[in-house]
Structures are given as structure tokens and as C-alpha cells.
N, C-alpha and C. Protein backbone atom coordinates (compact mmCIF):
# COMPACT_ATOMS: atom_id res chain seq x y z
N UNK A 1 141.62 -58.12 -32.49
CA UNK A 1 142.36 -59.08 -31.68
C UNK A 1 142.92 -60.16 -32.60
N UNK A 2 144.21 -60.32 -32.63
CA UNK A 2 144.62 -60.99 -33.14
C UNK A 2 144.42 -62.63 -33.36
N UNK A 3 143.89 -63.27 -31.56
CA UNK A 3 143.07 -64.64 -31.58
C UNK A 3 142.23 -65.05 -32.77
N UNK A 4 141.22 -64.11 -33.14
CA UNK A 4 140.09 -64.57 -33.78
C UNK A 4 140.51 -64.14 -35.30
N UNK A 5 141.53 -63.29 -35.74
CA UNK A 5 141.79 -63.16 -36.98
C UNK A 5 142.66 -64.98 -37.36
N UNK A 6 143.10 -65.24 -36.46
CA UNK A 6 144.12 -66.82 -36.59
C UNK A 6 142.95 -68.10 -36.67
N UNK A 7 141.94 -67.88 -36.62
CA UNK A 7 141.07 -68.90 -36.43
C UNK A 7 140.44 -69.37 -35.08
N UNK A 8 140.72 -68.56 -34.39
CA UNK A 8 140.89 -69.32 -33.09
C UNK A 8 138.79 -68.78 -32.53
N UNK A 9 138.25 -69.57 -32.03
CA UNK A 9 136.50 -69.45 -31.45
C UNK A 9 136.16 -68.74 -30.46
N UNK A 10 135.43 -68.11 -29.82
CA UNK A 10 135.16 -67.62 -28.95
C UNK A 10 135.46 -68.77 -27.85
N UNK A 11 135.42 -69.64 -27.78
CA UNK A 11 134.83 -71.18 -26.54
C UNK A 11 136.55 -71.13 -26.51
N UNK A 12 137.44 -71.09 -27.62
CA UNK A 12 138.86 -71.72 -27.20
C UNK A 12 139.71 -70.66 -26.50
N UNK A 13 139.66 -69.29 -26.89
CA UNK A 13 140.01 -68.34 -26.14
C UNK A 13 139.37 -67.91 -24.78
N UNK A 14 138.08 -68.17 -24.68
CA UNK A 14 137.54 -68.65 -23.04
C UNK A 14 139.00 -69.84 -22.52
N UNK A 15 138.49 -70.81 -23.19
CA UNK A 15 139.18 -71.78 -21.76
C UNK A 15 140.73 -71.82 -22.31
N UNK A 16 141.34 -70.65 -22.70
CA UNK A 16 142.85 -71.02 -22.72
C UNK A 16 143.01 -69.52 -21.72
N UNK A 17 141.65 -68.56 -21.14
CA UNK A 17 141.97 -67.84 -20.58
C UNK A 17 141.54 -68.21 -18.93
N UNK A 18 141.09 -69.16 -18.97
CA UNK A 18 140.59 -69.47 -17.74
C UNK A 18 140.60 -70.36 -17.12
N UNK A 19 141.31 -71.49 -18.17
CA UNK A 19 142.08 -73.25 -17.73
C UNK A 19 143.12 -72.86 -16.63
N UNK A 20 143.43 -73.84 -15.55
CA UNK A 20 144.17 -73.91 -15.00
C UNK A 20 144.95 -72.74 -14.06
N UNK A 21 143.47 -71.75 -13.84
CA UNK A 21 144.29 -70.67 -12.71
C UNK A 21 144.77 -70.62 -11.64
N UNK A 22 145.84 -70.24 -11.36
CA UNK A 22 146.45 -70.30 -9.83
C UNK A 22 145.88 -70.10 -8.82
N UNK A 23 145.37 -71.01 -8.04
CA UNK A 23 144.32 -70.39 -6.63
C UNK A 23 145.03 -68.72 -5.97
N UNK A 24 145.69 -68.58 -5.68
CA UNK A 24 146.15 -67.05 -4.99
C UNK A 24 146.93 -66.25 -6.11
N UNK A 25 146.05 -65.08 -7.07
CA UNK A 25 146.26 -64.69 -7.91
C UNK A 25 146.63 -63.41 -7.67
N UNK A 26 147.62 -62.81 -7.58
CA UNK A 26 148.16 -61.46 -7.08
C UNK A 26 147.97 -60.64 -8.37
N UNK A 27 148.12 -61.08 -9.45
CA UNK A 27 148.13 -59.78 -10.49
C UNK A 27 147.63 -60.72 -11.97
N UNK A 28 145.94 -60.38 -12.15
CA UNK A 28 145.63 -61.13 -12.69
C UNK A 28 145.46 -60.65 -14.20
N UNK A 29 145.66 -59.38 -14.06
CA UNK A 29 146.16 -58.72 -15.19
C UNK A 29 147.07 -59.30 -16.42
N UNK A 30 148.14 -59.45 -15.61
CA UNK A 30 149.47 -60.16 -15.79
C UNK A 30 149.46 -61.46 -16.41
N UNK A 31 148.89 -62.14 -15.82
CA UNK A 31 148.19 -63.84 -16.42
C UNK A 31 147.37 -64.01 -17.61
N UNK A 32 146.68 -62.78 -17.54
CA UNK A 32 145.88 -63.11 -18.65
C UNK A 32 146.21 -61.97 -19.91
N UNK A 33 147.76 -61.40 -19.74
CA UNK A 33 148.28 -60.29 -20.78
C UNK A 33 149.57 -61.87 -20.82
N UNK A 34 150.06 -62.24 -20.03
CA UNK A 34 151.35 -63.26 -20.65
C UNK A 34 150.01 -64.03 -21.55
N UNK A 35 149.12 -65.00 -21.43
CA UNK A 35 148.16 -65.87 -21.89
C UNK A 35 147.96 -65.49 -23.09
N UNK A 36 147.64 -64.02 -23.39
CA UNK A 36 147.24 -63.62 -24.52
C UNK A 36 148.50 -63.37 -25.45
N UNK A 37 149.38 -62.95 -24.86
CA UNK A 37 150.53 -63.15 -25.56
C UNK A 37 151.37 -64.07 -26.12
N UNK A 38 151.54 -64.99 -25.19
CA UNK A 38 152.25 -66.21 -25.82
C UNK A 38 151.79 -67.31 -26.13
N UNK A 39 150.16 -67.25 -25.99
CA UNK A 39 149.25 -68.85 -25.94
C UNK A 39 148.98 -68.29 -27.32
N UNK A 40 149.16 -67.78 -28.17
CA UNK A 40 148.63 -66.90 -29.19
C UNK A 40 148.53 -68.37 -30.19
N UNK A 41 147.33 -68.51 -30.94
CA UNK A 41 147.92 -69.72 -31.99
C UNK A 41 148.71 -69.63 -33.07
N UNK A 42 148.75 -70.51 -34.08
CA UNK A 42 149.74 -70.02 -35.21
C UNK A 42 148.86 -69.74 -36.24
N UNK A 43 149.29 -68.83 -36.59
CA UNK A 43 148.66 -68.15 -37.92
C UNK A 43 147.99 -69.22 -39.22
N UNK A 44 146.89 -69.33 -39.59
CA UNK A 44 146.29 -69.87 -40.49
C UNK A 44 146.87 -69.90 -42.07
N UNK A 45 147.16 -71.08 -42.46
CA UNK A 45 147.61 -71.00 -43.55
C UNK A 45 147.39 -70.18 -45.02
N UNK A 46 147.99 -69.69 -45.89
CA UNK A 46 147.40 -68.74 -46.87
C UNK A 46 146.57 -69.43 -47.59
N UNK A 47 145.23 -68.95 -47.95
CA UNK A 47 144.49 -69.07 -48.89
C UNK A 47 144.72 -69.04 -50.37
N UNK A 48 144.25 -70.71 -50.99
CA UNK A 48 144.73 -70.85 -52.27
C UNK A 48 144.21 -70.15 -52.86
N UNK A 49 145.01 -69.41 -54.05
CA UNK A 49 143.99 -68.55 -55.10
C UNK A 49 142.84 -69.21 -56.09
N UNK A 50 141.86 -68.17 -56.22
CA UNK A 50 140.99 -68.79 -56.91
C UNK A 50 141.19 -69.26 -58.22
N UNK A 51 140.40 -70.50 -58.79
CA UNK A 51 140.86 -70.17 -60.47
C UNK A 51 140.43 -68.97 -61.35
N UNK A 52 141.33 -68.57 -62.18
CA UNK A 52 140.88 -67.82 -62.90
C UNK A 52 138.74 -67.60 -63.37
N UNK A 53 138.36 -66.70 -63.84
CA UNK A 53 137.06 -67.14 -64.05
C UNK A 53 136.75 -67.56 -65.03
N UNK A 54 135.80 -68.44 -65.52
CA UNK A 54 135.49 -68.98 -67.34
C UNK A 54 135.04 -68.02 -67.89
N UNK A 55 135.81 -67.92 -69.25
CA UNK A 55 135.57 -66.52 -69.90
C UNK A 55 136.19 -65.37 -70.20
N UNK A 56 136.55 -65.53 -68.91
CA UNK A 56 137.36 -64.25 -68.47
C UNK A 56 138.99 -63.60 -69.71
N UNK A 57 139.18 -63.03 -70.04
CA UNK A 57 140.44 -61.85 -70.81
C UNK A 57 141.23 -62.35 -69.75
N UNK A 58 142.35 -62.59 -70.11
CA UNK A 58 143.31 -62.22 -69.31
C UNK A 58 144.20 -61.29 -70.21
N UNK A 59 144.44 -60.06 -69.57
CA UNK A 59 145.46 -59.17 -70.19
C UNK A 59 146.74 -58.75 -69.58
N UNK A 60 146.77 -57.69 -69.57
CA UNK A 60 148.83 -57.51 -69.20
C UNK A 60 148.68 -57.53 -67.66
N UNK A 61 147.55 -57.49 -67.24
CA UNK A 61 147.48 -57.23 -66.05
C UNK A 61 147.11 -58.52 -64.80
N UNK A 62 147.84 -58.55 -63.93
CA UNK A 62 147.40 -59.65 -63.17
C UNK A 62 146.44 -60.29 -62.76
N UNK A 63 145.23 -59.36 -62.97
CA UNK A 63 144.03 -58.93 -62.49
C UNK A 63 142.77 -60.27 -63.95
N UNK A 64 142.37 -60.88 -63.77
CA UNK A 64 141.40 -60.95 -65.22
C UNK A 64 139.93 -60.30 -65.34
N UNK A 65 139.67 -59.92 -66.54
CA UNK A 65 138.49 -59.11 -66.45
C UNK A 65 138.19 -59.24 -67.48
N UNK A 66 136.74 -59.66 -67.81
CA UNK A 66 135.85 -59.91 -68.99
C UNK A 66 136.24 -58.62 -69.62
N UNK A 67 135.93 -59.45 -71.30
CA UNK A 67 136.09 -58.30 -72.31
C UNK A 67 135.35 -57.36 -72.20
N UNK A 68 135.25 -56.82 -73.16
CA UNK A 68 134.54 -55.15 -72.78
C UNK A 68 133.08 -55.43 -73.59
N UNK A 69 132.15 -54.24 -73.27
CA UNK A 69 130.84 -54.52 -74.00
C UNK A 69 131.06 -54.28 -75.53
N UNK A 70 130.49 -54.59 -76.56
CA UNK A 70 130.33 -54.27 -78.16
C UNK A 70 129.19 -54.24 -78.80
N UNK A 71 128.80 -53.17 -79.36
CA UNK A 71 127.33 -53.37 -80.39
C UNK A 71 127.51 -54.28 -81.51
N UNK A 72 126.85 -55.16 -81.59
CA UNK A 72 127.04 -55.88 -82.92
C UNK A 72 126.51 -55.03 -84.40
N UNK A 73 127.26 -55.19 -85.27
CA UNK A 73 127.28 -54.45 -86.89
C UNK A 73 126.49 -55.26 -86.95
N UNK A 74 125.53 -55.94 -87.34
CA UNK A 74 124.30 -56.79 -87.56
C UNK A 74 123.23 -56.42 -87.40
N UNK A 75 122.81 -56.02 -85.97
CA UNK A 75 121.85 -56.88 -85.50
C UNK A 75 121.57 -55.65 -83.94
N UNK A 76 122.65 -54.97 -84.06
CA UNK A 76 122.87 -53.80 -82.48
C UNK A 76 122.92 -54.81 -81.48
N UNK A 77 122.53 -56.19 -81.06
CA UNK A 77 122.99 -56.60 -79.61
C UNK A 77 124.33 -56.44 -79.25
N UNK A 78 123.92 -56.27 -77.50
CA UNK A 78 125.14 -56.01 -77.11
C UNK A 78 125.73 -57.48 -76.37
N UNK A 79 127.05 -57.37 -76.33
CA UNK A 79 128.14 -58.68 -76.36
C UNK A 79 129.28 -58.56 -75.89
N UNK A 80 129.91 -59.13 -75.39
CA UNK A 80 131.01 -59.11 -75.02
C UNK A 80 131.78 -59.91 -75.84
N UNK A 81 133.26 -59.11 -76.42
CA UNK A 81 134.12 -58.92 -77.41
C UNK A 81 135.43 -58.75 -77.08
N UNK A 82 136.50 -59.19 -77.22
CA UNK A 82 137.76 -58.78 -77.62
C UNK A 82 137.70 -57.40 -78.58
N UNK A 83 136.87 -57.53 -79.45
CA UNK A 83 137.15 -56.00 -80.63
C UNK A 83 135.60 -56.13 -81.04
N UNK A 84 135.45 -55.16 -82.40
CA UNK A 84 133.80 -54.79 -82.34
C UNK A 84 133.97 -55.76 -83.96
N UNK A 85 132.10 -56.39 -84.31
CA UNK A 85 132.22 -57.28 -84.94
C UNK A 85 131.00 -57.48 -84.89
N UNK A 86 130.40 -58.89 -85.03
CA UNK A 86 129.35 -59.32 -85.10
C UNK A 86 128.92 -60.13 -83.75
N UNK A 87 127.67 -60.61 -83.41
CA UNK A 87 127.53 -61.27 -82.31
C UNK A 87 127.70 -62.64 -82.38
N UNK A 88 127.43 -63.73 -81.86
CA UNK A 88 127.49 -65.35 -82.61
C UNK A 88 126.17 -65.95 -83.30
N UNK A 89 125.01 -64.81 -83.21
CA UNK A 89 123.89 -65.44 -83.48
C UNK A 89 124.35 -65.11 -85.42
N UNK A 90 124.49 -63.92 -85.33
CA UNK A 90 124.89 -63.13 -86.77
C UNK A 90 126.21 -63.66 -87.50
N UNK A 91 127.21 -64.14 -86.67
CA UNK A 91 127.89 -64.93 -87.38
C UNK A 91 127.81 -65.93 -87.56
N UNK A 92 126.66 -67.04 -87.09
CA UNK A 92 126.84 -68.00 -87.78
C UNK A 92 125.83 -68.11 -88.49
N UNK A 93 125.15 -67.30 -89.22
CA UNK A 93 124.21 -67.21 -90.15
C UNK A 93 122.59 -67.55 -89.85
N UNK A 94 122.39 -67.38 -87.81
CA UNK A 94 121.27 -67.40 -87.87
C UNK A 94 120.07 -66.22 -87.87
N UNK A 95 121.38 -64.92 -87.93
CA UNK A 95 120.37 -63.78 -88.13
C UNK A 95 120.46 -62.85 -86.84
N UNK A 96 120.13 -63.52 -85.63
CA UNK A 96 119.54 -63.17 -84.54
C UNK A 96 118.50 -62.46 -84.77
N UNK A 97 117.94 -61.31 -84.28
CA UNK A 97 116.53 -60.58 -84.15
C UNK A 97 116.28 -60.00 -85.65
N UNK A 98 117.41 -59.59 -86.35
CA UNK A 98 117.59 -58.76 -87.59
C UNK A 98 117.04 -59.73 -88.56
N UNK A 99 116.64 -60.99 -88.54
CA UNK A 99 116.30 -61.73 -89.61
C UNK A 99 114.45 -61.93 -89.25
N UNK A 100 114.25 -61.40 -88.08
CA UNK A 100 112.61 -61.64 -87.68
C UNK A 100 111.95 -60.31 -87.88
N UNK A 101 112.76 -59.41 -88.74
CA UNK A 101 111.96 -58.16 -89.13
C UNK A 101 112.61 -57.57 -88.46
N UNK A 102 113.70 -57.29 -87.71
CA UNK A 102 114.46 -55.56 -87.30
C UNK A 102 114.71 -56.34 -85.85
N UNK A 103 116.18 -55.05 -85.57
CA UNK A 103 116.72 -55.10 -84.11
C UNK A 103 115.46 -54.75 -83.38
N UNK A 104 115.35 -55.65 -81.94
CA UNK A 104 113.96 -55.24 -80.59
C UNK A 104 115.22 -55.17 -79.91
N UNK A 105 115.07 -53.48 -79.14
CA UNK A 105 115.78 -52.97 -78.33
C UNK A 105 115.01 -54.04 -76.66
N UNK A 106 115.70 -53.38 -75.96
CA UNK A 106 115.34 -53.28 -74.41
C UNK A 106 113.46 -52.59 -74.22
N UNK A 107 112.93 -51.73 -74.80
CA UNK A 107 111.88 -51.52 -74.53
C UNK A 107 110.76 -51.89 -75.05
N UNK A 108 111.42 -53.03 -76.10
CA UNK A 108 110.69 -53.62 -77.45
C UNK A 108 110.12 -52.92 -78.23
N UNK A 109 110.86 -51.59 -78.88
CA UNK A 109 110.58 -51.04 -80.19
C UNK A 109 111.93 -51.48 -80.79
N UNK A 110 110.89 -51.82 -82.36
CA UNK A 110 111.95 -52.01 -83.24
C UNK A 110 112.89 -50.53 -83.61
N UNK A 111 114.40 -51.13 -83.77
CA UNK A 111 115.11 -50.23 -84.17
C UNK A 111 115.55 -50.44 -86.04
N UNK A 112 115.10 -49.03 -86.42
CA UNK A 112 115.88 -48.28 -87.98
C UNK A 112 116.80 -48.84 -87.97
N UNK A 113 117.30 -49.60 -88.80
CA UNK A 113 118.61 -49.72 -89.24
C UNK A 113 119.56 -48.75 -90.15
């Protein structure tokens, strides 16, 4: 129904269907198909777009979407990257896990380098 997609409440489409009825109602059908038709409200204004998200790639596409996942050459954590590289712990010379004795995966065994 078009009422409630416009904003319009259950309580306001009650009493704009039932305000002011004609005592001798021959075709009540009729009253409450004109009512619904032309009492209709006006359409709700468009919704501002969101901001972009922090972080977020924007590429050729209208759409934005975080970069893609990357193993870091360091250290194996995974990161999100424009291209494949190091992570920020490894580039800025603090090592990350690789400087405390070896990459700790997800199940906490160390990984061979």
C-alpha cells in the first residue's frame, strides 16, 4: 500500500478513512477507494546518501569497497592493501610477530619461514 511506503502511520490512515463520514452512505466502497486515492500523502523526500566509509578504495566504480586482503612478505599477517607488501607493524621497523621468534598463525603454531 502505497500510504505506509510515504510515511504515513497506521492511526493517520485510520482517521483520514473514517473522519467526517456522510450519515446516509450508499456506496461505501466508493468513499473509501476516492479517500485512498486522492487523500494519498506526498511522497517522502529522498534520502541523503551516506558518506563514503573511512578507509574505504574508491575505484572506477561508483560503489566503494575496501582494498583487498594481502599476506605480508615479513611477517605472513594478513592486511588490507592496495598491492602486496609489507604490513605497518613490519614497515615501520617494529617487526610485528616475526621479531618475537616466528609468524603465530590463527591456531598459534609458529609458522617456517
Amino acid at each position: 500500500m502505497g500510504w505506509f511506503a510515504r510515511g504515513a502511520t497506521p492511526a493517520a490512515v485510520h482517521r483520514t478513512l473514517t473522519a467526517d463520514l456522510p450519515a446516509d452512505m450508499r456506496y461505501p466502497a466508493g468513499v473509501l477507494g476516492y479517500r485512498l486515492r486522492e487523500l494519498l500523502p506526498p511522497p517522502l523526500p529522498a534520502a541523503p546518501e551516506p558518506p563514503p566509509a573511512a578507509g574505504a578504495a574508491v575505484g572506477a566504480g561508483d560503489a566503494a569497497r575496501p582494498y583487498p586482503f594481502q599476506d605480508c612478505d615479513g611477517c605472513q599477517r594478513v592486511f588490507r592493501a592496495p598491492e602486496a607488501g609489507r604490513c605497518r607493524d613490519c614497515r615501520s621497523g617494529a617487526g610485528g610477530l616475526a621479531g618475537a621468534g616466528g609468524a603465530v598463525g590463527a591456531g598459534g603454531a609458529a609458522r617456517a619461514a
